[in-house]
Protein backbone atom coordinates (compact mmCIF):
# COMPACT_ATOMS: atom_id res chain seq x y z
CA UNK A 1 -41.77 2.65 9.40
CA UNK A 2 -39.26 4.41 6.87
CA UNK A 3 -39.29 6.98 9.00
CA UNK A 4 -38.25 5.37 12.12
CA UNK A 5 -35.54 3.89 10.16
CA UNK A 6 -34.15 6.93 9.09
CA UNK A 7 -34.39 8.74 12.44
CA UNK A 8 -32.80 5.37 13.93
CA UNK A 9 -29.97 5.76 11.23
CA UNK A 10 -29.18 9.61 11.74
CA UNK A 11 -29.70 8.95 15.62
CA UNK A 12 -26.66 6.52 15.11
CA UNK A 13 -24.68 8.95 13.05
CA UNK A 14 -24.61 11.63 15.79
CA UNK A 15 -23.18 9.71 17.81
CA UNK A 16 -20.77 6.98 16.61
CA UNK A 17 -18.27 9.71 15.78
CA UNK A 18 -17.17 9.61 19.69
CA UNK A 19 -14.57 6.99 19.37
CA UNK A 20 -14.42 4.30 21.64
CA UNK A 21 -11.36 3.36 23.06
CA UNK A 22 -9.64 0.72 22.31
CA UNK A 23 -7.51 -0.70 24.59
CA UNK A 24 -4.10 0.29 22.56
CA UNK A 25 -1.06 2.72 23.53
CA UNK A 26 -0.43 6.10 21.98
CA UNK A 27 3.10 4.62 21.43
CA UNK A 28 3.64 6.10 17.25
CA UNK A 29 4.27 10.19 18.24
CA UNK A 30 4.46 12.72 15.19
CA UNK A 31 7.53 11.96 14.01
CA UNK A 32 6.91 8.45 13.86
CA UNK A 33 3.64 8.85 12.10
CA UNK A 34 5.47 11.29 9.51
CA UNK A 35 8.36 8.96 8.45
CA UNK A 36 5.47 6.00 8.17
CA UNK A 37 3.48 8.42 5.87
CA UNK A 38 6.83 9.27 3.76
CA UNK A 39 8.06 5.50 3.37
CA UNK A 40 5.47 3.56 3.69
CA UNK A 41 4.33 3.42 0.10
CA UNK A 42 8.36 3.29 -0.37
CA UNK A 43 8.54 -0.56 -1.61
CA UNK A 44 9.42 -3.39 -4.05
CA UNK A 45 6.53 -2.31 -6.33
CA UNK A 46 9.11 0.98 -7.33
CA UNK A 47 12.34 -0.43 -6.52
CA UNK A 48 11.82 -3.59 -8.01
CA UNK A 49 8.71 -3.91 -10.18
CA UNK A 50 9.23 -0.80 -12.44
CA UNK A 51 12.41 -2.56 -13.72
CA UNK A 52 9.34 -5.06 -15.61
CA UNK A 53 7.51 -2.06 -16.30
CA UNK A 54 9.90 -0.38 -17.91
CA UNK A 55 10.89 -3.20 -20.19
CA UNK A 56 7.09 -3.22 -21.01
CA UNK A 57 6.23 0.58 -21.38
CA UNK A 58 9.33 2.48 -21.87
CA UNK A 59 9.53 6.38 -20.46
CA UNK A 60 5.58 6.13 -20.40
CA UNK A 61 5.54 4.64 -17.28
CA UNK A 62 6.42 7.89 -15.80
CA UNK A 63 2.89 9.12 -17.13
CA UNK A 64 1.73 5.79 -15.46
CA UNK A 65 2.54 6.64 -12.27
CA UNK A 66 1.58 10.58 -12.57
CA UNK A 67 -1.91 9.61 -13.23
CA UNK A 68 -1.78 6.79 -10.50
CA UNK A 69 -0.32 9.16 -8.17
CA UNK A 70 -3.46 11.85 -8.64
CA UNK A 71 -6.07 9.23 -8.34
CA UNK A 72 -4.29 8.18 -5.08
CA UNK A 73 -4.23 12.14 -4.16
CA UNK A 74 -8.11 12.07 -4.27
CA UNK A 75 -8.65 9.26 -2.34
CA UNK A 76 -5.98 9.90 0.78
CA UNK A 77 -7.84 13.09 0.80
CA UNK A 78 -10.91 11.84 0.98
CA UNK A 79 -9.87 9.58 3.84
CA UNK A 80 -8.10 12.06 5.68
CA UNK A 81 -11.18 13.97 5.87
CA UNK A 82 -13.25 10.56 7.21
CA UNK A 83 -10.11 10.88 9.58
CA UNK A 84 -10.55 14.03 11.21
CA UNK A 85 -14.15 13.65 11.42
CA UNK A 86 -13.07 10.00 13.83
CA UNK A 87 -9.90 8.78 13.72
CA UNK A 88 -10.00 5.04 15.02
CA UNK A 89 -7.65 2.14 13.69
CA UNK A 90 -9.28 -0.48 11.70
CA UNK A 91 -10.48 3.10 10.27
CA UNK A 92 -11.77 1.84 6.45
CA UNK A 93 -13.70 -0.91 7.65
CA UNK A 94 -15.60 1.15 10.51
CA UNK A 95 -16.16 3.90 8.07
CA UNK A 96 -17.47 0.96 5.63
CA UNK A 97 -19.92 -0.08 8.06
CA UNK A 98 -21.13 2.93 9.29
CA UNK A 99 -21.54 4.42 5.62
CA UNK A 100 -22.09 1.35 3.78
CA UNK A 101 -23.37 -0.95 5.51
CA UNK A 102 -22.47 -4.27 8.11
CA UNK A 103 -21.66 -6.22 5.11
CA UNK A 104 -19.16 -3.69 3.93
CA UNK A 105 -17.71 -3.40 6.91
CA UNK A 106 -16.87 -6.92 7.03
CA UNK A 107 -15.98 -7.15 3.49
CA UNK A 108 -13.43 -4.36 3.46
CA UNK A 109 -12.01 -5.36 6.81
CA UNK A 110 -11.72 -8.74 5.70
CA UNK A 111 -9.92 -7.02 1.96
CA UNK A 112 -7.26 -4.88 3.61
CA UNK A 113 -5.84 -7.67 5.76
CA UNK A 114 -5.93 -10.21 2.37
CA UNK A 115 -3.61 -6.94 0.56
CA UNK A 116 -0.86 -6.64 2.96
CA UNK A 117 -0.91 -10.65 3.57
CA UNK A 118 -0.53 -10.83 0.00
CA UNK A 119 1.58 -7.78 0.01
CA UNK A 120 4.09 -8.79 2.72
CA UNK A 121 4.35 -12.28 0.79
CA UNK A 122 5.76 -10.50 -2.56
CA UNK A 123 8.05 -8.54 -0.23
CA UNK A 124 9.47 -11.43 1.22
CA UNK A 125 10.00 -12.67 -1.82
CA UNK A 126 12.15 -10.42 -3.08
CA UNK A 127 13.87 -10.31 -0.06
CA UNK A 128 14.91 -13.57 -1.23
CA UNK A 129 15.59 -11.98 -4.39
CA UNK A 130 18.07 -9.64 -3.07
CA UNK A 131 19.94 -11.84 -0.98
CA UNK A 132 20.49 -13.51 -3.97
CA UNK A 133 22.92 -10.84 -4.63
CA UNK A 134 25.52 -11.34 -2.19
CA UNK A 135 24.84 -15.40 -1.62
CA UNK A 136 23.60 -16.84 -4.85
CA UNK A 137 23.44 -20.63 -3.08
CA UNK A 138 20.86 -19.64 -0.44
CA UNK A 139 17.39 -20.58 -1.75
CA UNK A 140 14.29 -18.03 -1.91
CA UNK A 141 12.20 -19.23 0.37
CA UNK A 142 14.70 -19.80 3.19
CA UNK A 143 15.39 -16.36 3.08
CA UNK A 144 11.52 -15.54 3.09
CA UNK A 145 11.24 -17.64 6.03
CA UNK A 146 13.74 -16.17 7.77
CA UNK A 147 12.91 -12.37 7.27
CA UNK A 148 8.82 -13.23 8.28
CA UNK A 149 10.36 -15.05 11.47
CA UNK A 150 11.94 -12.49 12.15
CA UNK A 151 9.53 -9.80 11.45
CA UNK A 152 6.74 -11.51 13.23
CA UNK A 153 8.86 -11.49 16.42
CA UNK A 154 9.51 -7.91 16.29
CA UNK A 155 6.19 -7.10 15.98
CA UNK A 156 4.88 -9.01 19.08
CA UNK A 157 6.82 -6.78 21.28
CA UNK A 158 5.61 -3.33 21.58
CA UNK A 159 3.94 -0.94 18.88
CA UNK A 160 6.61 1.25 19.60
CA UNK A 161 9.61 -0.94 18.91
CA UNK A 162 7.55 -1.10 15.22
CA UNK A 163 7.62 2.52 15.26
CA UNK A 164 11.20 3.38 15.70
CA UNK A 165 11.72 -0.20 13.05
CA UNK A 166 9.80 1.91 10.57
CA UNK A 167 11.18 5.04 11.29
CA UNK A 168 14.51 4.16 10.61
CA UNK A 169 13.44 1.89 7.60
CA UNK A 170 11.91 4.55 5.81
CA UNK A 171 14.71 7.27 6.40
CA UNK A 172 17.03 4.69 5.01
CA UNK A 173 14.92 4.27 1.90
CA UNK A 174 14.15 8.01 1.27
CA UNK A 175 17.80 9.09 1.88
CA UNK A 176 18.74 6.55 -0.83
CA UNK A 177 16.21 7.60 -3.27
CA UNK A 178 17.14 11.73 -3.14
CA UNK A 179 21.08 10.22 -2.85
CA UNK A 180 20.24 8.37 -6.04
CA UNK A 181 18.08 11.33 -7.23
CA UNK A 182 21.28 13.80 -6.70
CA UNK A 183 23.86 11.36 -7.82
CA UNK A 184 22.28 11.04 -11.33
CA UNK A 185 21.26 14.70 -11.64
CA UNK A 186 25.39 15.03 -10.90
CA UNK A 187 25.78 12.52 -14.19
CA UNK A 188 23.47 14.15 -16.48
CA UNK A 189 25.19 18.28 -15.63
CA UNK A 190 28.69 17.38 -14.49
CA UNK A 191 29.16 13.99 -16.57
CA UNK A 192 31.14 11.99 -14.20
CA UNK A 193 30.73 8.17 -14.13
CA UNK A 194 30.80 5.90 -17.33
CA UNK A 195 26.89 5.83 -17.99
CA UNK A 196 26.73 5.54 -21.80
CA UNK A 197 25.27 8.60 -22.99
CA UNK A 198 23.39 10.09 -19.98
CA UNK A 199 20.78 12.48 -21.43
CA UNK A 200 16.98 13.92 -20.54
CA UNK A 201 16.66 12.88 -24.47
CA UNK A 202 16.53 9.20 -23.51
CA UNK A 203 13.35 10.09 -22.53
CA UNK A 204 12.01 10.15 -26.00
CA UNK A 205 14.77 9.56 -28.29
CA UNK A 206 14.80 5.61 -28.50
CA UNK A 207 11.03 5.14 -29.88
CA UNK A 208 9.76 7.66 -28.46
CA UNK A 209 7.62 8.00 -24.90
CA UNK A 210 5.71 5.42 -25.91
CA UNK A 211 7.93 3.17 -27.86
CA UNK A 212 6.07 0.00 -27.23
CA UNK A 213 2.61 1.45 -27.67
CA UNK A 214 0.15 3.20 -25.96
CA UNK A 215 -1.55 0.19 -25.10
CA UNK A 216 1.55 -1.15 -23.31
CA UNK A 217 1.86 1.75 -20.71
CA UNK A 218 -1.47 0.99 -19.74
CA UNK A 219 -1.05 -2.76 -19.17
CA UNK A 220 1.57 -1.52 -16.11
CA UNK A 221 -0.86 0.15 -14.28
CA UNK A 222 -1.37 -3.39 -12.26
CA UNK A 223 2.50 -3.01 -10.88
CA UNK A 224 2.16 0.69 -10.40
CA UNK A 225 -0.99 0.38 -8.79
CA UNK A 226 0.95 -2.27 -6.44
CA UNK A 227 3.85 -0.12 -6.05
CA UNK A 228 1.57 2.46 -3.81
CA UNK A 229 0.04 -0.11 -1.56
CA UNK A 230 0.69 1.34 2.07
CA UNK A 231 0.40 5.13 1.29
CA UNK A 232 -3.09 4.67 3.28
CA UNK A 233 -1.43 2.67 5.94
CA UNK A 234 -1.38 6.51 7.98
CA UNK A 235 -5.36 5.66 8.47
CA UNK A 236 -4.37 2.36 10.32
CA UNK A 237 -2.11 4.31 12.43
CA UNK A 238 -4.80 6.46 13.80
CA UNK A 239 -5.56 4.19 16.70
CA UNK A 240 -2.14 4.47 18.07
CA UNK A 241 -0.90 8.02 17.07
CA UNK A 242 -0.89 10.93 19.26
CA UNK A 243 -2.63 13.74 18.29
CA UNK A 244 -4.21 11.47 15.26
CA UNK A 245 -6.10 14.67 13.79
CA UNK A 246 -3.14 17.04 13.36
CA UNK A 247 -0.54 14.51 12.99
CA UNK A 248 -2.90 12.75 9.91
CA UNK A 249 -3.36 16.30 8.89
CA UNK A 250 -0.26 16.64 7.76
CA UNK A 251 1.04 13.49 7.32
CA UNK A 252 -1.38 13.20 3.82
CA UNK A 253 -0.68 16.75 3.02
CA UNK A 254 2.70 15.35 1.91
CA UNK A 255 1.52 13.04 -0.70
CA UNK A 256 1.83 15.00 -3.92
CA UNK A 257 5.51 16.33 -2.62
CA UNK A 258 6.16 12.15 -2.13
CA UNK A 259 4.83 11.00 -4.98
CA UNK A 260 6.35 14.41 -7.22
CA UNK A 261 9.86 13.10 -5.79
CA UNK A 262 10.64 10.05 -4.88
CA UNK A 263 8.11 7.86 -7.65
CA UNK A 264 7.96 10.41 -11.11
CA UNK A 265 11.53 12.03 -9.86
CA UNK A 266 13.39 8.89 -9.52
CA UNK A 267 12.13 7.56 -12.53
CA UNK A 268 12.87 11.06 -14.74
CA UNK A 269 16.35 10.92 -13.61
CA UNK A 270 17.04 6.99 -13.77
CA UNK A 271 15.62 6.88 -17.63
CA UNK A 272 17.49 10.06 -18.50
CA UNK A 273 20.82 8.33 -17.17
CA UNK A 274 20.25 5.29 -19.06
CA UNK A 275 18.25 3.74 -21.91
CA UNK A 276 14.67 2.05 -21.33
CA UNK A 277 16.15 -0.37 -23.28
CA UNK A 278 18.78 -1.28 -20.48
CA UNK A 279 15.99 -2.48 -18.23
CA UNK A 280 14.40 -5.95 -17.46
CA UNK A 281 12.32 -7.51 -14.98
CA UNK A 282 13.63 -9.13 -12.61
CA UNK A 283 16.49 -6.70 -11.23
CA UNK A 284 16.11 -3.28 -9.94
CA UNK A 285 16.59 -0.34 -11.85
CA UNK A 286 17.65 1.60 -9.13
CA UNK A 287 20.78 -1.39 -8.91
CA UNK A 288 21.08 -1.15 -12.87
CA UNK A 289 21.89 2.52 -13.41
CA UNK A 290 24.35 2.99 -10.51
CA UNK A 291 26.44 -0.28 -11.96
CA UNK A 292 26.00 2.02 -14.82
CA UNK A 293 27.63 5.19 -13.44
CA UNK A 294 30.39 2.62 -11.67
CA UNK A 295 30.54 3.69 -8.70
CA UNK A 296 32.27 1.53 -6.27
CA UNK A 297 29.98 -0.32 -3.74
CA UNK A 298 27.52 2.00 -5.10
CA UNK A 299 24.99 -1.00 -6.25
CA UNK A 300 26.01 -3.33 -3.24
CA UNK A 301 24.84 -0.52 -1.22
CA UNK A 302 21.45 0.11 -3.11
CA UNK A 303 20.88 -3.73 -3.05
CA UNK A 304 21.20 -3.05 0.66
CA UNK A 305 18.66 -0.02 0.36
CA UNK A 306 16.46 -2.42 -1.58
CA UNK A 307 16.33 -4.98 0.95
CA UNK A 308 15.41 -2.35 3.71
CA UNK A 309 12.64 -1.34 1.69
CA UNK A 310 11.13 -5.10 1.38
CA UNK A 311 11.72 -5.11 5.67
CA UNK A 312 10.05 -2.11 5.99
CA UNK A 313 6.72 -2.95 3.84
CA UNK A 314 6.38 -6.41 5.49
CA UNK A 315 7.09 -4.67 9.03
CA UNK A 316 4.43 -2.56 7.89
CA UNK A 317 1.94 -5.11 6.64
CA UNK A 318 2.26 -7.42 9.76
CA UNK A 319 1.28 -4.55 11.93
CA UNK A 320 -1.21 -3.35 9.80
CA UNK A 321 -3.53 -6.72 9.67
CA UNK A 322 -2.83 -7.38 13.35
CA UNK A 323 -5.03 -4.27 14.11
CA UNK A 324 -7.65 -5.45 11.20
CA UNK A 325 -8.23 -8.91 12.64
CA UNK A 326 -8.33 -7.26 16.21
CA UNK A 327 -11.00 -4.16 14.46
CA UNK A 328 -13.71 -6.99 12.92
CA UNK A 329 -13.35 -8.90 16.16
CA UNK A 330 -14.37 -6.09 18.26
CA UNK A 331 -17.30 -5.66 16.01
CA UNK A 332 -17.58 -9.47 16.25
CA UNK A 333 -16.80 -10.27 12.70
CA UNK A 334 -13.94 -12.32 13.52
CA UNK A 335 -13.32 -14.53 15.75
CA UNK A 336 -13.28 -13.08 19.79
CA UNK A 337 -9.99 -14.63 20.14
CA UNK A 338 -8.55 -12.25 17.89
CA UNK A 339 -9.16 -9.47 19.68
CA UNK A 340 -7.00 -10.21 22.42
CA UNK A 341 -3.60 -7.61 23.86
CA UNK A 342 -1.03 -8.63 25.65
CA UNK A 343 0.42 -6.89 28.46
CA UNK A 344 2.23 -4.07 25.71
CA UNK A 345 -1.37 -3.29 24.00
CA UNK A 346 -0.04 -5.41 21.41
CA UNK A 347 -2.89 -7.77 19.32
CA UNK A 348 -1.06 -10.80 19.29
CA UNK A 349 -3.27 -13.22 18.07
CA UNK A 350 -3.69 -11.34 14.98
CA UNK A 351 -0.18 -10.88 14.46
CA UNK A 352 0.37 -14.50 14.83
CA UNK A 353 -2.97 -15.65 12.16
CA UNK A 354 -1.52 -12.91 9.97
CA UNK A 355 2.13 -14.51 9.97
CA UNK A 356 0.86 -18.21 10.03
CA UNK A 357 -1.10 -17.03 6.81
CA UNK A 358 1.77 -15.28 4.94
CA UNK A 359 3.83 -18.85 5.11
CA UNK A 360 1.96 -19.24 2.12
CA UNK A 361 4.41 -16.52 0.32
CA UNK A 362 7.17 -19.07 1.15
CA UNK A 363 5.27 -21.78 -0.43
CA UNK A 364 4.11 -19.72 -3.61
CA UNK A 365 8.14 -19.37 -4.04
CA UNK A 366 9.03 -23.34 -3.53
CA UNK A 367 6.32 -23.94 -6.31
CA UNK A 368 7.07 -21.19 -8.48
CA UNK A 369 9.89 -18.94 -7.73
CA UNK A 370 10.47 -17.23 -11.18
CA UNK A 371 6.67 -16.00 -11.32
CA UNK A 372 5.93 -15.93 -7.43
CA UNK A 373 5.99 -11.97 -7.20
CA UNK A 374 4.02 -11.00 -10.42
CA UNK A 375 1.24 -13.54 -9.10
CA UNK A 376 1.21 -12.20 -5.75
CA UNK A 377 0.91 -8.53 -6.74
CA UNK A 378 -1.48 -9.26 -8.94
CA UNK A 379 -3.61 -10.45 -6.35
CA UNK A 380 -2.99 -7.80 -3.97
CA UNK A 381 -4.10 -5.39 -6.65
CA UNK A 382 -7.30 -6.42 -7.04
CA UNK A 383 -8.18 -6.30 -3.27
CA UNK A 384 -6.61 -2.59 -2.75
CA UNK A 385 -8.43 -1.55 -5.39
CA UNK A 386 -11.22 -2.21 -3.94
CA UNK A 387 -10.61 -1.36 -0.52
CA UNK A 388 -9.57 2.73 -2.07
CA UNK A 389 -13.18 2.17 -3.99
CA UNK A 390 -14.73 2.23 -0.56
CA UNK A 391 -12.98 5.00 0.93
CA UNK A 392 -14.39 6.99 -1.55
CA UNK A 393 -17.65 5.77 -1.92
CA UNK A 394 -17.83 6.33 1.85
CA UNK A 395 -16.43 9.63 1.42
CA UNK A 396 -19.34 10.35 -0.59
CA UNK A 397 -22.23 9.05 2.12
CA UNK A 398 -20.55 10.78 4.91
CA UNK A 399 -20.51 14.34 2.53
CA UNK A 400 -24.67 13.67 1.95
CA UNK A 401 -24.83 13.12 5.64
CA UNK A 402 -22.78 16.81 6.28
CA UNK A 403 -25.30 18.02 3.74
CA UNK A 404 -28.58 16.98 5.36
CA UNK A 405 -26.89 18.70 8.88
CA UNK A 406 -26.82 14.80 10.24
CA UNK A 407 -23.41 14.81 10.63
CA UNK A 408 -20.26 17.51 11.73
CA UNK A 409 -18.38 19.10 8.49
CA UNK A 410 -14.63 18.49 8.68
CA UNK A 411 -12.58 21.65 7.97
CA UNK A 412 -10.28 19.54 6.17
CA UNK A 413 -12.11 18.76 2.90
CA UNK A 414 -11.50 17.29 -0.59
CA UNK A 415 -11.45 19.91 -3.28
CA UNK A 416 -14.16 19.05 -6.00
CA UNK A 417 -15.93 16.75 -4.63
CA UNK A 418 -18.06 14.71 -5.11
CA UNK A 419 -16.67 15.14 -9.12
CA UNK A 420 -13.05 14.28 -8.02
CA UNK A 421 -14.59 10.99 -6.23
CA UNK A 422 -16.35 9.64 -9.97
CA UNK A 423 -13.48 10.36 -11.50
CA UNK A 424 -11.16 7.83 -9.16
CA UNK A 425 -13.59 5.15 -8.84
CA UNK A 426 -13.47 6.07 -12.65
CA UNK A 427 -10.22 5.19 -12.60
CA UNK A 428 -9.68 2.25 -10.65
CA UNK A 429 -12.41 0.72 -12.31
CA UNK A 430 -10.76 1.13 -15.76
CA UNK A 431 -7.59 -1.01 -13.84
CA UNK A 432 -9.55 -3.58 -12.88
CA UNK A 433 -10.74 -3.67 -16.90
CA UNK A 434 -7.17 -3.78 -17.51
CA UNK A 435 -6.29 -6.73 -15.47
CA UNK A 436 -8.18 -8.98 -18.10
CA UNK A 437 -5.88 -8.30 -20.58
CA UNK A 438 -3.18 -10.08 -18.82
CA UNK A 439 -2.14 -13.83 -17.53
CA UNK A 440 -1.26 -12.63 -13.71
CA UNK A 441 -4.21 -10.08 -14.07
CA UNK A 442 -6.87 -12.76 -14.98
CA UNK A 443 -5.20 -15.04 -11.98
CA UNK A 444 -5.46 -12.03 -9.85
CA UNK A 445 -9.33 -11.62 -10.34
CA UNK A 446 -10.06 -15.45 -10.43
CA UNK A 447 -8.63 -15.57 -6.74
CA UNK A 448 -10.16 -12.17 -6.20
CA UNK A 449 -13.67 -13.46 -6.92
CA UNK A 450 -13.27 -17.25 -5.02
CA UNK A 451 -12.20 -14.67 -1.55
CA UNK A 452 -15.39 -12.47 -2.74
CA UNK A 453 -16.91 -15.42 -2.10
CA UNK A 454 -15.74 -16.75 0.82
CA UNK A 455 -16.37 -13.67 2.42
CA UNK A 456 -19.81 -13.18 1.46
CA UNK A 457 -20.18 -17.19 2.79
CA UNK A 458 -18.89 -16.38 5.80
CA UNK A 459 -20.70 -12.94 6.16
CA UNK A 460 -24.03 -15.18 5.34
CA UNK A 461 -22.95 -17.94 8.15
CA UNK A 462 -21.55 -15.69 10.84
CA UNK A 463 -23.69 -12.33 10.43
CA UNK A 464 -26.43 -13.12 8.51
CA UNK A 465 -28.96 -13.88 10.66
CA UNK A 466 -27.77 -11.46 13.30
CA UNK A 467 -27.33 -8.42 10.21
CA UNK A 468 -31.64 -8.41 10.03
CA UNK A 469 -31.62 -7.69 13.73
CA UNK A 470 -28.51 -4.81 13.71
């Protein structure tokens, strides 16, 4: 009987790799696909979080988000190697289920679209936040409303008006960022502007790297952890991307040269410009150190940059749980209607759950507008964590499966496996140890554990029965 399992199982694993299709347009071409991968990760949790984290950590949050960065190294390796062995969209909860199990499946597909709901509500939210700037009278969560309105509608038209939306989002953010970059590198050789004392000592002059404690740096490891939600969003892509396998290909071998530059670069040159000290939550630090340098329009222009950014993540999180809701109900885990295109290959129905759901953002900010976004990330922490956990662990079934000759060996590999995959989950696990130690972190995994059980509920009163026969 074991037997029969086990040839039933590899049986299954020779051929599920073929790919069905599934009903969408190749609309996102490599250039697309590239500017996604760049910018994606580009968002509020960097250009507006790490002005928090620096008030809490000091110049150590630049180690924060080194060691962040490598753990996320490892595991967009590891998926881009599930990738080019079958690229499908929906492509973490497929490799769940075929790796892990139905229940995983369901769970992580059920996960990822909970993150960027959560995620696109903390990004409307500061898109509130920003318009504050320029019109100080216009609440919030009008302006939260307005922007997922907005977004939503955009998103129901084609996949490739969302590609060209993204496109340009992203080159807007990353041409601010190495602007930025260049501007303060100007400051700290040249000394133009009227920063007070620009110098690489700030670094570790005021109290050192760690001037509020070791400890400290380590309790920001929930924002930075935030701030690179979407970096797999490539994966999600595969579905509609032309040439997925090359295009992927190079679209993660990027991600050290991304996060090198535009997260641990940035934040080198904006804490050698200015103090730590001249930092607080609640404004962007990327606004703070060019009202610093004075140049005119300069921070008006940035709080433009910053509002782009907030667009582009929620652009990107609307599309992204449209195909997730439309992926578990094509493995009936959802319901059928959500599966449905309209005439542009476009999953509608999820798109419109997805935005009905994220109305909650909008009421999180009526309620409780000072603490809305720390509350929100929090949340969408704890479920991206765990969605990265299962890339990896599923990683390391579909490497035993290449071992026992069941399955076809990608040529494009994570180096040191399977140590480099212990040594992430390693990691993340230590950040969900973390969250305890804080108020948001210990709301975060309260609402993290009453949706771990809703899901397993509804995996028990949808699939249950049905899982003994599959």
């Amino acid at each position: 009987m074991r037997r029969q399992r086990k040839e039933k199982s590899v049986s299954r694993h020779e051929t599920i790799h073929e790919a069905p299709s599934e009903g969408y347009s190749r609309g996102l071409n490599a250039r697309t696909v590239q500017m996604i991968a760049l910018g994606g990760a580009i968002g509020t949790g960097l250009f507006y979080g790490a002005g928090g984290a620096i008030e809490e950590a000091g110049p150590s949050l630049i180690l924060a988000y080194l060691a962040a960065g490598l753990a996320i190294f490892v595991i967009m390796r590891a998926l881009g190697e599930l990738l080019t062995y079958r690229p499908i969209s929906g492509s973490f909860a497929e490799y769940a289920e075929e790796f892990l199990g139905r229940f995983f499946g369901f769970a992580t597909g059920w996960a990822y679209w909970a993150v960027w709901a959560a995620t696109c509500m903390a990004e409307i939210t500061v898109a509130g936040k920003y318009v504050e700037y320029w019109w100080p009278s216009v609440p919030t969560w009008l302006t939260a409303l307005v922007v997922l309105l907005v977004l939503f509608s955009a998103n129901l038209i084609s996949v490739k008006l969302f590609g060209e939306a993204e496109f340009w989002f992203s080159a807007i953010k990353i041409t601010a960022i190495l602007g930025m970059i260049l501007i303060g590198i100007g400051v700290l050789t040249l000394g133009f502007g009227h920063a007070t004392n620009p110098t690489v000592t700030n670094l570790w002059a005021d109290g050192g790297v760690f001037p509020n404690g070791f400890g400290s740096a380590l309790m920001t490891l929930q924002v930075v952890m935030f701030a690179y939600v979407g970096v797999e969003l490539v994966g999600v892509t595969a579905g509609e991307a032309k040439n997925p396998k090359q295009t992927l290909r190079k679209a993660i071998n990027t991600l050290p040269f991304r996060i090198g530059l535009f997260y641990v670069g940035s934040l080198i040159v904006i804490l050698s410009v200015a103090s730590w000290r001249d930092f607080q939550a609640g404004k962007s630090p990327f606004v703070e150190v060019l009202e610093q340098i004075g140049i005119p329009a300069a921070a008006g222009i940035m709080n433009f940059v910053l509002l782009t950014a907030a667009l582009s993540s929620c652009n990107s999180g609307i599309y992204s749980t449209g195909r997730m809701l439309r992926s578990l109900s094509l493995r009936h885990e959802a319901p059928a209607a959500l599966g449905k295109l309209n005439g542009r290959h476009v999953p509608y129905v999820g798109i419109t759950m997805s935005a009905a759901a994220m109305i909650i953002g909008v009421i999180v900010n009526i309620l409780s507008p000072d603490r809305a976004f720390v509350y929100i990330t929090s949340v969408s922490t704890v479920g991206i964590i765990f969605v990265w956990g299962v890339i990896l662990a599923c990683h390391l079934r579909y490497r035993r499966f290449v071992n026992r000759g069941a399955l076809p060996a990608s040529d494009y590999r994570l180096p040191g496996a399977p140590y480099t995959n212990w040594i992430a989950l390693t990691f993340l696990a230590f950040v969900v140890v973390l969250l305890f130690f804080s108020e948001a972190g210990r709301i975060a995994l309260v609402v993290g554990a009453v949706f771990g059980a809703l899901v397993c509920g509804g995996y028990y009163m949808l699939l249950g029965r049905a899982s003994s026969r599959y």
